[in-house]
Protein backbone atom coordinates (compact mmCIF):
# COMPACT_ATOMS: atom_id res chain seq x y z
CA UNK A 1 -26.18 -60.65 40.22
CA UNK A 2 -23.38 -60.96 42.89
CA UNK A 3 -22.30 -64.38 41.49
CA UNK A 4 -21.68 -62.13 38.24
CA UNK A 5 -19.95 -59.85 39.83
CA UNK A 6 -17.72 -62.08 41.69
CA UNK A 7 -16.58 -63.71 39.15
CA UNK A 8 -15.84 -60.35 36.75
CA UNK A 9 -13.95 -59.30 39.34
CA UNK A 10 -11.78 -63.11 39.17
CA UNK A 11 -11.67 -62.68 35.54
CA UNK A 12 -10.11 -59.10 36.03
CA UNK A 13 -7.51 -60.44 38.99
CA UNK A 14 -6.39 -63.27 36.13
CA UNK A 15 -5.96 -60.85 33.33
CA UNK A 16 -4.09 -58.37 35.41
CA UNK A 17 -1.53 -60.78 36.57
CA UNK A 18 -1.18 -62.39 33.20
CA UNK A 19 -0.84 -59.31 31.51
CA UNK A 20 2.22 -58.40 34.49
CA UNK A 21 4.06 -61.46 34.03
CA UNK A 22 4.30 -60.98 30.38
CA UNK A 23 6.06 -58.05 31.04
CA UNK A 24 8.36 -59.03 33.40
CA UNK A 25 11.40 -58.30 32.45
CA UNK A 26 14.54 -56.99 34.42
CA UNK A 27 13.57 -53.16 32.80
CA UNK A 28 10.25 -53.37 33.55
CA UNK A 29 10.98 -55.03 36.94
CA UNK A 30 13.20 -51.46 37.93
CA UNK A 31 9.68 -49.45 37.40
CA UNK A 32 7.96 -52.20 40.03
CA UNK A 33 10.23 -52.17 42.31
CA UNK A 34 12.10 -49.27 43.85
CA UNK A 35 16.63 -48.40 43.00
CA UNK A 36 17.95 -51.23 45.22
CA UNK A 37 16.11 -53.84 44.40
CA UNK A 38 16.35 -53.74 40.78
CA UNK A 39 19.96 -53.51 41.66
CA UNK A 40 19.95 -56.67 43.95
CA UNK A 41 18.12 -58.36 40.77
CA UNK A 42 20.70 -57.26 38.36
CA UNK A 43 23.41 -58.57 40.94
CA UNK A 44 21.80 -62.00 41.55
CA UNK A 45 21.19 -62.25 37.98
CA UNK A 46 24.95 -62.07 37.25
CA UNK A 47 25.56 -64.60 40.41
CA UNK A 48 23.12 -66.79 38.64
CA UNK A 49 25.10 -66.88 35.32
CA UNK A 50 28.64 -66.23 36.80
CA UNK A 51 27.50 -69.74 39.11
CA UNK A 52 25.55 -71.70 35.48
CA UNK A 53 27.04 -70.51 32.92
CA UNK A 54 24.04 -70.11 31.56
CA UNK A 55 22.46 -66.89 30.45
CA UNK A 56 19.28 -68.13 29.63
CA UNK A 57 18.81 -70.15 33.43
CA UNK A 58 19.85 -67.05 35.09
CA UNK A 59 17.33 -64.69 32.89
CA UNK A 60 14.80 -67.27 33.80
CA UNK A 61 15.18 -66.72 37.02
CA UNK A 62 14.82 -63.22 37.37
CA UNK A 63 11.78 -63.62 35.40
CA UNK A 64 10.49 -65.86 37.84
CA UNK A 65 11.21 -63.41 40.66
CA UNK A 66 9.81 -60.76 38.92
CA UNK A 67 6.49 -62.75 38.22
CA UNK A 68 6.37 -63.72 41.67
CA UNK A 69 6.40 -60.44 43.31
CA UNK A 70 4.27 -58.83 40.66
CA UNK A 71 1.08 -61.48 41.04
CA UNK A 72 1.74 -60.85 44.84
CA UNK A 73 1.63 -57.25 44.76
CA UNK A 74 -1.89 -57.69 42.05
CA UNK A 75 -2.86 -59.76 45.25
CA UNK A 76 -2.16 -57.31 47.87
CA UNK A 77 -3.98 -54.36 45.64
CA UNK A 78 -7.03 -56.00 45.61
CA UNK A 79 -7.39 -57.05 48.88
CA UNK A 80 -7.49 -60.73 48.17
CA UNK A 81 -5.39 -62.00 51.44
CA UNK A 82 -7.72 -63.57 54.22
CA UNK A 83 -6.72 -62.21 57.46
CA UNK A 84 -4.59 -65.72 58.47
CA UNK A 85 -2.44 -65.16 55.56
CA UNK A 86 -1.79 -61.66 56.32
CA UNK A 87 -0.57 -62.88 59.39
CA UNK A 88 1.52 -65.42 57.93
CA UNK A 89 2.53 -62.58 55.31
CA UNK A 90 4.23 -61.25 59.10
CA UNK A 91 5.90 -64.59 59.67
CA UNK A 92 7.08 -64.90 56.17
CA UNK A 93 8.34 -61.21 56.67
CA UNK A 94 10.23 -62.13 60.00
CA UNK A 95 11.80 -65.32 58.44
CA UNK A 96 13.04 -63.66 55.48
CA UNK A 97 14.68 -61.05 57.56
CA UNK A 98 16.19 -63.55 58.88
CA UNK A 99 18.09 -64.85 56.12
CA UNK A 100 19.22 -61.66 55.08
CA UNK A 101 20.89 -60.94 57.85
CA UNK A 102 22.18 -64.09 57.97
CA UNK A 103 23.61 -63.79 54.65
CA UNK A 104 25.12 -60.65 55.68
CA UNK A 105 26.66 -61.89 58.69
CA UNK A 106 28.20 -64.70 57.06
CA UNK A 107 30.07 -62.93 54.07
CA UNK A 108 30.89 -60.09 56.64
CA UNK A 109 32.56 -62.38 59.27
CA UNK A 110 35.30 -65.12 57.71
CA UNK A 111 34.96 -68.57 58.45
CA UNK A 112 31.27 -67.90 60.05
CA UNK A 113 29.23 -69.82 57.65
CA UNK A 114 26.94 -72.68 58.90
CA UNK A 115 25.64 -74.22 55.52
CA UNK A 116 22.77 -76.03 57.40
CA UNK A 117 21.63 -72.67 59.00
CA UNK A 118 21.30 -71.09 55.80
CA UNK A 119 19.89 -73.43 54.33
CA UNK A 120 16.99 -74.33 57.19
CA UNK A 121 16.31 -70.62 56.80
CA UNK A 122 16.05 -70.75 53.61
CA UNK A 123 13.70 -73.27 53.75
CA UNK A 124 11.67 -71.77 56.16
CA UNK A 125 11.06 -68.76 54.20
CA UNK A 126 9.83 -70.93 51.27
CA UNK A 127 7.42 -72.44 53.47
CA UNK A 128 6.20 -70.07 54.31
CA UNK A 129 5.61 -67.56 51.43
CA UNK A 130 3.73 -70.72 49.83
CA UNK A 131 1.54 -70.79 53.00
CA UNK A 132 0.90 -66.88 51.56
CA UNK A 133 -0.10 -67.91 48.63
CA UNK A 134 -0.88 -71.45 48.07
CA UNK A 135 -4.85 -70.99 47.21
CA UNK A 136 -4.28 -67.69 45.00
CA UNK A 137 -1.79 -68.89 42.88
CA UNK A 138 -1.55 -72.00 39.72
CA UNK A 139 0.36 -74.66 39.68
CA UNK A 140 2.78 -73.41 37.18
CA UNK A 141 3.07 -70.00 39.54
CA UNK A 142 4.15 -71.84 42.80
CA UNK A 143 6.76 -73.82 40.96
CA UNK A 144 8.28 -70.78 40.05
CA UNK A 145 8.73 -70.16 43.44
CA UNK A 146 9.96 -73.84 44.52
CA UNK A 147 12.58 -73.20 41.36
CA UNK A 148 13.72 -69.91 42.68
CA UNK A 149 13.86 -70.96 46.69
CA UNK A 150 15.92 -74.17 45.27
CA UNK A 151 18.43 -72.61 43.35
CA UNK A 152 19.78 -70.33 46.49
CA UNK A 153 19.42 -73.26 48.32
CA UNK A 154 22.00 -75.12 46.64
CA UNK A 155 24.58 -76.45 48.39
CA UNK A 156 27.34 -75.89 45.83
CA UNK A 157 26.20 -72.32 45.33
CA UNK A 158 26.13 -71.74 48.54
CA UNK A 159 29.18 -73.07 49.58
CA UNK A 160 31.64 -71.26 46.72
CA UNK A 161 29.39 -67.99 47.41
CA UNK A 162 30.95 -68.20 51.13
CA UNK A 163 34.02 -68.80 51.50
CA UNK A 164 36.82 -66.63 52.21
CA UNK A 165 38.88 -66.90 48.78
CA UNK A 166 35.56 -67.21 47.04
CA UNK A 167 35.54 -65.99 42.90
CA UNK A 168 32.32 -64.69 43.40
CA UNK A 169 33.20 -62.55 46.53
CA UNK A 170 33.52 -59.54 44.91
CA UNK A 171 30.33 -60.22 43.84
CA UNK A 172 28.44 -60.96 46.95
CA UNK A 173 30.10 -57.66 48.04
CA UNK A 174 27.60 -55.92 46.23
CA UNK A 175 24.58 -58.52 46.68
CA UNK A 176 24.99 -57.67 50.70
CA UNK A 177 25.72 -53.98 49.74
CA UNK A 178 22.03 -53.75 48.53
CA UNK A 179 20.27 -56.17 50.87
CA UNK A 180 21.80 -53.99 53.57
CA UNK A 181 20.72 -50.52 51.59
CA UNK A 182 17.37 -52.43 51.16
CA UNK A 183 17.17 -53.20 54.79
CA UNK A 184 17.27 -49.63 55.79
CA UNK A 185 15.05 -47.76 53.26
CA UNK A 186 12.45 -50.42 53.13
CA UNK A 187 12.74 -51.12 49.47
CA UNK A 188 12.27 -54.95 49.50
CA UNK A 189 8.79 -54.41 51.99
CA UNK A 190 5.17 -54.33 49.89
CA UNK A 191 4.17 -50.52 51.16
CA UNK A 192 6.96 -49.67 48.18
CA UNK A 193 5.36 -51.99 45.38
CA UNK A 194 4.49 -48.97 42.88
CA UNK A 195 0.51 -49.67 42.21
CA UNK A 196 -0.12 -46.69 39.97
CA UNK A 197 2.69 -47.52 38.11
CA UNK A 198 1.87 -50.79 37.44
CA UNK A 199 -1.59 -49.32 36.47
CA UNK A 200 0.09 -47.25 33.85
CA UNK A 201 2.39 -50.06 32.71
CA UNK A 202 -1.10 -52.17 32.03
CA UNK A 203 -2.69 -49.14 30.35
CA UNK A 204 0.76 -48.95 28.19
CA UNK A 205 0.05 -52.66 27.46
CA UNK A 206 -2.97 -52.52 26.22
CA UNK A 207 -2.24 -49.49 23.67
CA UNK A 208 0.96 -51.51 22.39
CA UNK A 209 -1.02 -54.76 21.56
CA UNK A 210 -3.90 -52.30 20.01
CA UNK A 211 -1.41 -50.48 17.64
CA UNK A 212 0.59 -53.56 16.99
CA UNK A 213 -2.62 -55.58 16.15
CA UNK A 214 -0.88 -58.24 18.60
């Protein structure tokens, strides 16, 4: 009997986040996550695109985001982290930090940009949010990640994003405008991942695909 109800309950976990990543989109994203960071999205969406040329790449990878941070948050809700990734949840927490401030710093201050900084801590943030999630997550999920991680890692990005005379400055202007925002309201931390909404969103799903016949 508890064999059956263990794996119900893995069933229900896979349906919920494959249900979530269907709809994640940049609108449905914005009821997910709270103002700023659907703003930040919308912003690195357009750096994305502005830095491609390529509106489907850049849509792709907001969708990836999105996905990411939704099958996280499905995580979270149901209690699935062991205690030693919850811990590493803190170190992935601190690291990231740590990038955005050192983002901020360095399109704040001219001519203060270390490339090889960034991009070690960078790095080390991918590391580890995969240590987070490595045994929850497919192999299709965590190259999402790995795409998204590598694609602000990129030196040529990177190094137009930075400097002084920069086309995308104005730009980044408003990227570090709403990591900073997001850095002081909490926005970008899990307590403000919206759990009844996505419970609605999944209940709004479900009656779509039932009237639709889908």
């Amino acid at each position: 009997m508890a064999d059956g109800a263990f794996k119900s309950r893995d069933i229900g976990l896979r349906a919920q986040k494959k249900i979530l990543s269907r709809m994640a989109t940049k609108n449905i994203a914005k009821t997910f996550i709270d103002g700023t960071t659907a703003s930040l999205l919308d912003n690195l969406y357009r750096l994305c695109k502005m830095h491609t040329g390529n509106k489907v790449k850049a849509e792709k990878l907001i969708k990836n985001i999105i996905k990411i941070v939704i099958k996280i948050g499905v995580l979270h809700r149901n209690n699935q982290f062991s205690a030693e990734e919850l811990k590493d949840a803190e170190v992935f927490k601190r690291k990231f930090q740590n990038t955005q401030l050192s983002v901020i710093s360095f399109y704040e201050v001219d001519y203060s940009f270390d490339l090889p900084y960034l991009q070690k801590s960078i790095a080390e943030s991918h590391a580890a949010l995969k240590s987070i999630v490595q045994r929850h997550l497919t192999e299709k999920s965590l190259n999402r990640i790995d795409e998204v991680f590598d694609f602000f890692r990129d030196t040529t990005l990177l190094e137009a994003a930075f400097k002084p005379d920069s086309q995308y400055r104005e730009l980044m202007g408003k990227i570090v405008s709403d990591i900073n925002t997001a850095m002081e309201t909490g926005d970008m931390t899990a307590r403000n991942f919206k759990f009844e909404k996505v419970r609605r969103c999944v209940s709004k799903w479900h009656i779509f695909k039932w009237k639709s016949g889908r």
